[in-house]
N, C-alpha and C. Protein backbone atom coordinates (compact mmCIF):
# COMPACT_ATOMS: atom_id res chain seq x y z
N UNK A 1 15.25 -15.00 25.14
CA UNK A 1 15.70 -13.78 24.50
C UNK A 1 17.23 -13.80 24.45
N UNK A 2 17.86 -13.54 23.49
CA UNK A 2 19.63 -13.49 23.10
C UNK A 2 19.50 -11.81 22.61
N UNK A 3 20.75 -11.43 23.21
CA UNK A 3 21.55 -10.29 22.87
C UNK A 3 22.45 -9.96 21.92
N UNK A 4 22.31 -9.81 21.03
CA UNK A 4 23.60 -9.14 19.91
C UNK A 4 23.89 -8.52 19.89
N UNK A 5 25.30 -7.91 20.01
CA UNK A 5 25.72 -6.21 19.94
C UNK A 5 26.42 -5.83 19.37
N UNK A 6 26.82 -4.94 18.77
CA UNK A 6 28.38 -4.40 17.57
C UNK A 6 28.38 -3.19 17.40
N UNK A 7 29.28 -2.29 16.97
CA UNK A 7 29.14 -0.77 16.58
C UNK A 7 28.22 -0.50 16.12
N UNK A 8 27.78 -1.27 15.48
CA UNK A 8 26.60 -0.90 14.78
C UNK A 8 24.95 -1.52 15.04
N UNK A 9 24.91 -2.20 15.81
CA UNK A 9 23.70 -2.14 16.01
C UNK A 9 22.92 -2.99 17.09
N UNK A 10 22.26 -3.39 18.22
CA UNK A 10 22.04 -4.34 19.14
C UNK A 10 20.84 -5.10 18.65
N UNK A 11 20.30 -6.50 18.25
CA UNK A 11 19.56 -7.39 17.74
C UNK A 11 19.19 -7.74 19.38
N UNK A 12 18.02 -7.69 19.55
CA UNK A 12 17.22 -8.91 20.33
C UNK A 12 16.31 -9.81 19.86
N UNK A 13 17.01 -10.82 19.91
CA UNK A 13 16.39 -12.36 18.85
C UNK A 13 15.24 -12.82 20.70
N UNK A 14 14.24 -12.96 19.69
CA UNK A 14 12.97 -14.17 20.26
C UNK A 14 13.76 -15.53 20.58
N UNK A 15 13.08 -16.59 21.50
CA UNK A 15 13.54 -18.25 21.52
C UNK A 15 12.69 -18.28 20.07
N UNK A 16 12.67 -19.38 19.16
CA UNK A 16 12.15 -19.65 18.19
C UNK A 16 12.31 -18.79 16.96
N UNK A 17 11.27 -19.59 16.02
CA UNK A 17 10.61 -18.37 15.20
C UNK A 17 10.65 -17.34 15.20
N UNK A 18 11.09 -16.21 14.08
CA UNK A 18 11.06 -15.48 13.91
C UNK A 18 9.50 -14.59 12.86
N UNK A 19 8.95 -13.96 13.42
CA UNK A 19 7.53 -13.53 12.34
C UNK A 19 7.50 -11.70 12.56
N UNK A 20 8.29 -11.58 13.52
CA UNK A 20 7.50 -9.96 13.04
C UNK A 20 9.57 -9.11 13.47
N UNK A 21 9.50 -7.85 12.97
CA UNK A 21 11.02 -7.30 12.49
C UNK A 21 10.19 -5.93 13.12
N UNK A 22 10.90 -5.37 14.51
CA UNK A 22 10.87 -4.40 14.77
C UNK A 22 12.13 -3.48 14.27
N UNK A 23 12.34 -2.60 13.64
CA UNK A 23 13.41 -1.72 13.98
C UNK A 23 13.16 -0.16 14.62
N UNK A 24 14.17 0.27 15.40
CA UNK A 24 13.57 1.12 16.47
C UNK A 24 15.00 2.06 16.60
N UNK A 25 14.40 3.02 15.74
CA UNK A 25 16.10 4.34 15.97
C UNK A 25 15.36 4.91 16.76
N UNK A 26 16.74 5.33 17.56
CA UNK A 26 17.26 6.41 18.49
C UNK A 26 17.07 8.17 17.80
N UNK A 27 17.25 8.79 18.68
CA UNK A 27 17.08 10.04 18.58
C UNK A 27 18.71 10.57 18.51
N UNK A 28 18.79 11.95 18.06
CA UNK A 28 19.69 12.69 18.09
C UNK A 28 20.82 12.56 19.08
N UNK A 29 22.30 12.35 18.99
CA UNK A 29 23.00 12.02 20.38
C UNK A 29 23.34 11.18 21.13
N UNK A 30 22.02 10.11 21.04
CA UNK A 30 21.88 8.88 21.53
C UNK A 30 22.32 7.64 20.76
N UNK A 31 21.91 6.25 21.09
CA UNK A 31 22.20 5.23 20.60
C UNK A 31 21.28 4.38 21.02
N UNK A 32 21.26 3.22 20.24
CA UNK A 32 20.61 2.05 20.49
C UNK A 32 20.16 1.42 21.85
N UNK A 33 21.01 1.54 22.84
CA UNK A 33 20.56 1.22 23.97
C UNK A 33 19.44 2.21 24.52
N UNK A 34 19.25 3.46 24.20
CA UNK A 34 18.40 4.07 24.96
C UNK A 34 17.13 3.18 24.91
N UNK A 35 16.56 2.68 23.55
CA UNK A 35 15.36 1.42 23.86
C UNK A 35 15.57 0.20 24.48
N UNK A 36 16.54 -0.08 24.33
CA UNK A 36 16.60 -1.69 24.74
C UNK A 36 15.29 -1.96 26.20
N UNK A 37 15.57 -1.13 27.34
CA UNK A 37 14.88 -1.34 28.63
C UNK A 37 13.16 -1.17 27.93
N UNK A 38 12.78 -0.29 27.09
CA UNK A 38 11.63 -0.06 26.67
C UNK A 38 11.10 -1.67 25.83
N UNK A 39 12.11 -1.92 25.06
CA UNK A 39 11.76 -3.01 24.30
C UNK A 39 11.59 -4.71 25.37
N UNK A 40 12.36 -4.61 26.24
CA UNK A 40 12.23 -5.17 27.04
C UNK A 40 10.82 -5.44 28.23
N UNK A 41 10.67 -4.23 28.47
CA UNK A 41 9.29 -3.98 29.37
C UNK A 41 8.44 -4.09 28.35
N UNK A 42 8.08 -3.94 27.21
CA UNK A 42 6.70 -4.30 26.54
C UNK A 42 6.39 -5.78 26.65
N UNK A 43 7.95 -6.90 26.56
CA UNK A 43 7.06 -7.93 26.91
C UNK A 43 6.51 -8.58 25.73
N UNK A 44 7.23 -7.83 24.06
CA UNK A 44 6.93 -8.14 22.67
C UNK A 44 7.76 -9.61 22.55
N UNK A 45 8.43 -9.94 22.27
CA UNK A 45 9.46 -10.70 21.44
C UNK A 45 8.85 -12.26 21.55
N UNK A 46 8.32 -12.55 22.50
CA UNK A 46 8.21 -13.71 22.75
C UNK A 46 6.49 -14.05 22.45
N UNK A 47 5.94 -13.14 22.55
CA UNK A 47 4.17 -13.19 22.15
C UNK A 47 4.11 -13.13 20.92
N UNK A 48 5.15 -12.20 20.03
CA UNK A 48 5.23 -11.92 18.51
C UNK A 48 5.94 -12.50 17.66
N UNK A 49 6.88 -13.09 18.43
CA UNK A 49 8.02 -13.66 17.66
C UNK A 49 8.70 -12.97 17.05
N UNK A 50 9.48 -11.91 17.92
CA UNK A 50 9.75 -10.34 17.29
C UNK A 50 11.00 -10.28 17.44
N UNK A 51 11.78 -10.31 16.21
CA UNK A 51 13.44 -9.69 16.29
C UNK A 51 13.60 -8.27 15.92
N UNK A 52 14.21 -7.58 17.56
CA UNK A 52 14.17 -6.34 17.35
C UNK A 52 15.56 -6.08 17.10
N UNK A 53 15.84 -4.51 16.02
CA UNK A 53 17.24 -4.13 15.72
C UNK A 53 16.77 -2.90 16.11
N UNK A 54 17.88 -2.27 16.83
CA UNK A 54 18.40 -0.97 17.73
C UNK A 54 19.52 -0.70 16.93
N UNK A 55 19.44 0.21 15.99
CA UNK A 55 20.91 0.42 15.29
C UNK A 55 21.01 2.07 15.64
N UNK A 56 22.50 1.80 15.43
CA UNK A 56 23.47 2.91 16.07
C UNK A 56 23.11 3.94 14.95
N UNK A 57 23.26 5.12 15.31
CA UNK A 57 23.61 6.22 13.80
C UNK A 57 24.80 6.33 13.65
N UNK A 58 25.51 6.89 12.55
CA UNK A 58 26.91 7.09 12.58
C UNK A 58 27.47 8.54 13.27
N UNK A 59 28.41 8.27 13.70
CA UNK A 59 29.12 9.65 14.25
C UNK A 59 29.28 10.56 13.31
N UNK A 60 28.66 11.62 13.23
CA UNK A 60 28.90 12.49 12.32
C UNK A 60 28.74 14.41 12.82
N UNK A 61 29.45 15.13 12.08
CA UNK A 61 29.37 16.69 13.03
C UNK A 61 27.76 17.00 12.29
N UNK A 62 27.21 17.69 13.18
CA UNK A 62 26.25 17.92 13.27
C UNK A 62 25.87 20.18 13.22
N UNK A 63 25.90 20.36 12.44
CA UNK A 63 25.63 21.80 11.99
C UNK A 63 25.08 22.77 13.24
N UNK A 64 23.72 22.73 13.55
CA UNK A 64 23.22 23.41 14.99
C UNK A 64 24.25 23.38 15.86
N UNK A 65 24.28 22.30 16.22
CA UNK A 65 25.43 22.39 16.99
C UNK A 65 26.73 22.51 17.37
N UNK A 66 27.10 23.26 16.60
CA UNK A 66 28.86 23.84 16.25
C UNK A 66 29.69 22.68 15.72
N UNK A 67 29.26 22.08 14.69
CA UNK A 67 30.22 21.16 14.11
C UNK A 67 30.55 19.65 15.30
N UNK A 68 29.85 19.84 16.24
CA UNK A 68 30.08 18.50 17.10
C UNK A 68 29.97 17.27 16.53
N UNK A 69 30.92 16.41 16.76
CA UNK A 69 30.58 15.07 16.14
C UNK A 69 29.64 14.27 17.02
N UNK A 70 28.32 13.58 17.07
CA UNK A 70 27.68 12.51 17.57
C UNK A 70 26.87 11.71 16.32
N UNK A 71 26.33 10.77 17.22
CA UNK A 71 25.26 9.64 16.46
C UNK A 71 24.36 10.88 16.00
N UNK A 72 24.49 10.45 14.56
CA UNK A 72 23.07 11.28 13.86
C UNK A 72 22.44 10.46 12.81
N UNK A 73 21.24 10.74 12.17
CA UNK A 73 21.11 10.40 11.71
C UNK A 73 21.56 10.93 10.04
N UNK A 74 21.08 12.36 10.23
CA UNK A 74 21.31 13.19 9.29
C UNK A 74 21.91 14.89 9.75
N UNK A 75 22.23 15.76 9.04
CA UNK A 75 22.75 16.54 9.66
C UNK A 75 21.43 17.86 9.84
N UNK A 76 21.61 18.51 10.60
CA UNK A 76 20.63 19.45 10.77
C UNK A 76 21.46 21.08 10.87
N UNK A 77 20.60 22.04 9.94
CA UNK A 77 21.41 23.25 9.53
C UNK A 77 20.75 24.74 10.49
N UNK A 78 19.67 24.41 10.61
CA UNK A 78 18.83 25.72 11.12
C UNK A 78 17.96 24.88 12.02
N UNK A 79 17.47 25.94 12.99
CA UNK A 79 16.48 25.44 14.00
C UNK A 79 15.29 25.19 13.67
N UNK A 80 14.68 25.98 12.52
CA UNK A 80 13.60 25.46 11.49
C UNK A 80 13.58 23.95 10.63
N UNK A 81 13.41 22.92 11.41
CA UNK A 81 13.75 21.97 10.77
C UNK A 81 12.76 21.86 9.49
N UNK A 82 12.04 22.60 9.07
CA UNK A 82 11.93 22.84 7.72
C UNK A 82 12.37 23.30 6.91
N UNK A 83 13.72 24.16 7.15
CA UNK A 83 14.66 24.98 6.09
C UNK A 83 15.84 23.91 6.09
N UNK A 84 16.31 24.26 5.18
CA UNK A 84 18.01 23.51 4.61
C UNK A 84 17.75 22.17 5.16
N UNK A 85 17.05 21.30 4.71
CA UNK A 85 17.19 19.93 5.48
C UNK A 85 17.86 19.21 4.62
N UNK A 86 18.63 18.36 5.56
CA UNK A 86 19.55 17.44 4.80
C UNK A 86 18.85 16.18 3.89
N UNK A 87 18.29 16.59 3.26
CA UNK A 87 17.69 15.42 1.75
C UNK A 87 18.69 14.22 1.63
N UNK A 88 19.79 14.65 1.61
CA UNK A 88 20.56 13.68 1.09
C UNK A 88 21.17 12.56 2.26
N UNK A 89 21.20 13.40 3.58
CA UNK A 89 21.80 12.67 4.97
C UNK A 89 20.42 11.81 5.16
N UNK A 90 19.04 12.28 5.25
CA UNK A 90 17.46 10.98 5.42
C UNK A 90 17.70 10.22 4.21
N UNK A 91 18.06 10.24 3.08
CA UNK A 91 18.13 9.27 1.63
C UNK A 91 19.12 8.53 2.38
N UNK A 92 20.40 8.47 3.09
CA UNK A 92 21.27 7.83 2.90
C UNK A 92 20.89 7.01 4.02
N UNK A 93 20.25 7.42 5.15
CA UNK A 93 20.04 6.54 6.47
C UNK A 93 18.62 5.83 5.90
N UNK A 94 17.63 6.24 4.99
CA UNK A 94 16.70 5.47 4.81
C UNK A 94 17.66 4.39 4.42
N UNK A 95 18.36 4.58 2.89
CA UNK A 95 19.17 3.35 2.53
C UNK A 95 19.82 1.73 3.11
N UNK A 96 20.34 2.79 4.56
CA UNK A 96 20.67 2.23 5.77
C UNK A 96 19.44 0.63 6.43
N UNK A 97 18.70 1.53 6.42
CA UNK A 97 17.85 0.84 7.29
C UNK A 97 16.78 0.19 6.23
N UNK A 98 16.46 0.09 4.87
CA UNK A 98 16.04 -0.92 3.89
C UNK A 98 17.43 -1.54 3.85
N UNK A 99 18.46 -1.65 3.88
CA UNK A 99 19.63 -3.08 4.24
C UNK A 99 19.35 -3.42 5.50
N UNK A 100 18.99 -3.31 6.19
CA UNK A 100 18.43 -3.70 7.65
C UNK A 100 17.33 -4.59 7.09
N UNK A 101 16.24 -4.61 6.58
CA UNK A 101 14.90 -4.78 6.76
C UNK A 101 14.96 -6.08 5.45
N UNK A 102 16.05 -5.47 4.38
CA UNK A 102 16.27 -7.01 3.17
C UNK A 102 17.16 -8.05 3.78
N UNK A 103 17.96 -7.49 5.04
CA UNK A 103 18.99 -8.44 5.60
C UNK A 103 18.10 -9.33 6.86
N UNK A 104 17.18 -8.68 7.55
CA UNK A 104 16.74 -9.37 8.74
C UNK A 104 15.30 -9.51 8.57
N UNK A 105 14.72 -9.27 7.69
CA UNK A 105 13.43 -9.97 7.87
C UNK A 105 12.83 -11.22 7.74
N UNK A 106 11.91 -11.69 8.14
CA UNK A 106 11.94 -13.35 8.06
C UNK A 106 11.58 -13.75 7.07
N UNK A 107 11.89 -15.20 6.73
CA UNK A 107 11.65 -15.91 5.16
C UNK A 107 9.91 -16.27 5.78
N UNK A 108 9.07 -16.20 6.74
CA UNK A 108 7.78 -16.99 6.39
C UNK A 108 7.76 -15.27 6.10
N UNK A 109 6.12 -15.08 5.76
CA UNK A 109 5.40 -13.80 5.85
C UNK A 109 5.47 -13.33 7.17
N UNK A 110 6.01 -11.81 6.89
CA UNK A 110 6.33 -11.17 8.35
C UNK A 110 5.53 -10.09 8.79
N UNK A 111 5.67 -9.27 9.90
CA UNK A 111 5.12 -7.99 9.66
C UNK A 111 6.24 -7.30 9.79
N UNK A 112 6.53 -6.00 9.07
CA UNK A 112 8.01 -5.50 9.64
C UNK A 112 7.16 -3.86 10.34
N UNK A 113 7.55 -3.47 11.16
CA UNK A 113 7.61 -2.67 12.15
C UNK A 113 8.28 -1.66 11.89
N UNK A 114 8.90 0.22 11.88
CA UNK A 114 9.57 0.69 12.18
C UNK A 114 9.42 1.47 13.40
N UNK A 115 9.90 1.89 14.00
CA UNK A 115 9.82 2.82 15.01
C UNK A 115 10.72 4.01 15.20
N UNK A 116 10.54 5.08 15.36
CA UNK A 116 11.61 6.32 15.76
C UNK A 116 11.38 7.27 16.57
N UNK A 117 12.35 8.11 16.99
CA UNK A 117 12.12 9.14 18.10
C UNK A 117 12.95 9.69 17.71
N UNK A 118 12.25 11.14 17.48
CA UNK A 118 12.98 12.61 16.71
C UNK A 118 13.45 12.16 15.30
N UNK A 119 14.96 12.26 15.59
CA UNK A 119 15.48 12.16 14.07
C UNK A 119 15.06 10.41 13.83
N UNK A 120 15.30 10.18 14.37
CA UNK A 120 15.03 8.39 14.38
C UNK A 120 13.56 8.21 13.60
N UNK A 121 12.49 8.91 13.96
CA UNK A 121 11.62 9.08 13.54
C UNK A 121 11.41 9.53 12.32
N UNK A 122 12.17 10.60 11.47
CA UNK A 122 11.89 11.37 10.06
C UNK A 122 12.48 10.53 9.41
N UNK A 123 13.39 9.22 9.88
CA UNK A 123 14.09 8.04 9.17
C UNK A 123 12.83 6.66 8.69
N UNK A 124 12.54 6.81 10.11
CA UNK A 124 11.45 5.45 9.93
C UNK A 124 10.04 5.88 8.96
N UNK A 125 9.52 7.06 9.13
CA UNK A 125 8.70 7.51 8.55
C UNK A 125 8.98 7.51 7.09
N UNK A 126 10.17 8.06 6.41
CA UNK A 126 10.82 8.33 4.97
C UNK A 126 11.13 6.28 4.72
N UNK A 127 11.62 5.91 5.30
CA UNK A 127 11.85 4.36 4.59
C UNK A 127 10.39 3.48 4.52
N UNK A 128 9.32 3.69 5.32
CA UNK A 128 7.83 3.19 5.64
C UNK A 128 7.54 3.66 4.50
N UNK A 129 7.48 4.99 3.77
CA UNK A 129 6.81 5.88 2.61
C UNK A 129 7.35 5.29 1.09
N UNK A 130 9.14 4.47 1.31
CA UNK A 130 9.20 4.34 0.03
C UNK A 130 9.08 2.69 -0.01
N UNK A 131 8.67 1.74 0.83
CA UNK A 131 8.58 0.74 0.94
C UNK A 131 7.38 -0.41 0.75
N UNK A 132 6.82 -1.06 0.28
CA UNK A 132 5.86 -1.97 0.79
C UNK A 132 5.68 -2.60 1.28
N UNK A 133 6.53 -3.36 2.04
CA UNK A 133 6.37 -3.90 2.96
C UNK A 133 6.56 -3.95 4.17
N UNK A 134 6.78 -2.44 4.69
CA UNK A 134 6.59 -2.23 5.84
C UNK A 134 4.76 -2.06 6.59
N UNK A 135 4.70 -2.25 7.36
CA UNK A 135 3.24 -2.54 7.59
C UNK A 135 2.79 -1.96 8.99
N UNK A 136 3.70 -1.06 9.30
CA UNK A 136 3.72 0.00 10.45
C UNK A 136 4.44 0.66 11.00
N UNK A 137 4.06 1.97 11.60
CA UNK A 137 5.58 2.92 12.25
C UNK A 137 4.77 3.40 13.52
N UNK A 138 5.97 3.69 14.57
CA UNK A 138 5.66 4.28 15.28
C UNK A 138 6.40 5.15 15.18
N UNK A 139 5.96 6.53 15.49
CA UNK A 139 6.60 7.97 15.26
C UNK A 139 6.65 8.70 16.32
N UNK A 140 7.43 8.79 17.13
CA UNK A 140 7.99 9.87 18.82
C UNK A 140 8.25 11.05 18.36
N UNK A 141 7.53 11.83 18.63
CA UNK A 141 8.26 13.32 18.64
C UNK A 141 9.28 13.62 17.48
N UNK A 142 8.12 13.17 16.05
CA UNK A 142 8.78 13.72 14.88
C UNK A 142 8.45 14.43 14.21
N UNK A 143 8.52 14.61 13.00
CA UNK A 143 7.64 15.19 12.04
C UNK A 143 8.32 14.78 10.49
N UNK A 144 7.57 14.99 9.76
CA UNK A 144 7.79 14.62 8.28
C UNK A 144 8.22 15.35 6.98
N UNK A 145 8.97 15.68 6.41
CA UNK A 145 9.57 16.21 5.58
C UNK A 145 8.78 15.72 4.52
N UNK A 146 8.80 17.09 3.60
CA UNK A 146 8.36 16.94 2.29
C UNK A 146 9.76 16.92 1.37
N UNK A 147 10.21 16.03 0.72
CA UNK A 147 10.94 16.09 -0.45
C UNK A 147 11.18 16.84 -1.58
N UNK A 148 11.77 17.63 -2.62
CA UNK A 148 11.34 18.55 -3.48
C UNK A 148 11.87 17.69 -4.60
């Protein structure tokens, strides 16, 4: 297993072959490392041949919470996360993360993976929905937006 790390995002490359593309956002606040220990204890990379990406969100102020700047994904306006949702902040991080998935997935036939928790989650869920070739999500403590 090798470590990659940068502002933007931590890669854990398999020895060998590459065949299956986990990507795995963080929640609200947080960052990429909060999985790493999780991705680690499953014990995937090397049975699957699994390159996982942990990418950062960008720092951005965040509305609920008095204009604070942290990792978000998108911005959030009301505690009803069904009112005023940021359409345009999930379009731009889906964007995000299909350049993730055309940049790191493998040249044989792969499976690609998303995974999320909270906001991390209404990301992976929205890029899985406009994609085909994603071929699974795991979803933590999210929920799903309807588009208008």
């Amino acid at each position: 297993m090798r470590i990659e790390e940068s502002d933007e995002q931590i890669i854990i490359q398999p020895q060998g072959e590459v065949r299956t593309l986990l990507i795995w956002l963080h929640g609200l606040g947080a960052d990429g490392h909060d999985f790493v220990p999780v991705v680690e204890q499953m014990g995937l990379l090397e049975r699957f041949a699994m390159r996982v990406i942990l990418p950062n969100a960008p720092q951005q102020a965040v509305t609920i919470n008095g204009g604070m700047r942290m990792p978000s994904w998108y911005d959030i306006h009301v505690p009803d996360l069904t009112q005023k949702a940021d359409f345009t902040g999930i379009q731009h991080s889906v964007e995000r993360i299909s350049r993730l998935i055309d940049t790191y997935k493998p040249e044989t036939p792969a499976s690609i993976i998303l995974a999320g928790f909270s906001q991390g989650g209404v990301v992976a869920l929205h890029t899985a929905l406009q994609r085909e070739d994603v071929s699974g999500v795991i979803a933590l403590s999210t929920y799903l937006l309807k588009f208008h």
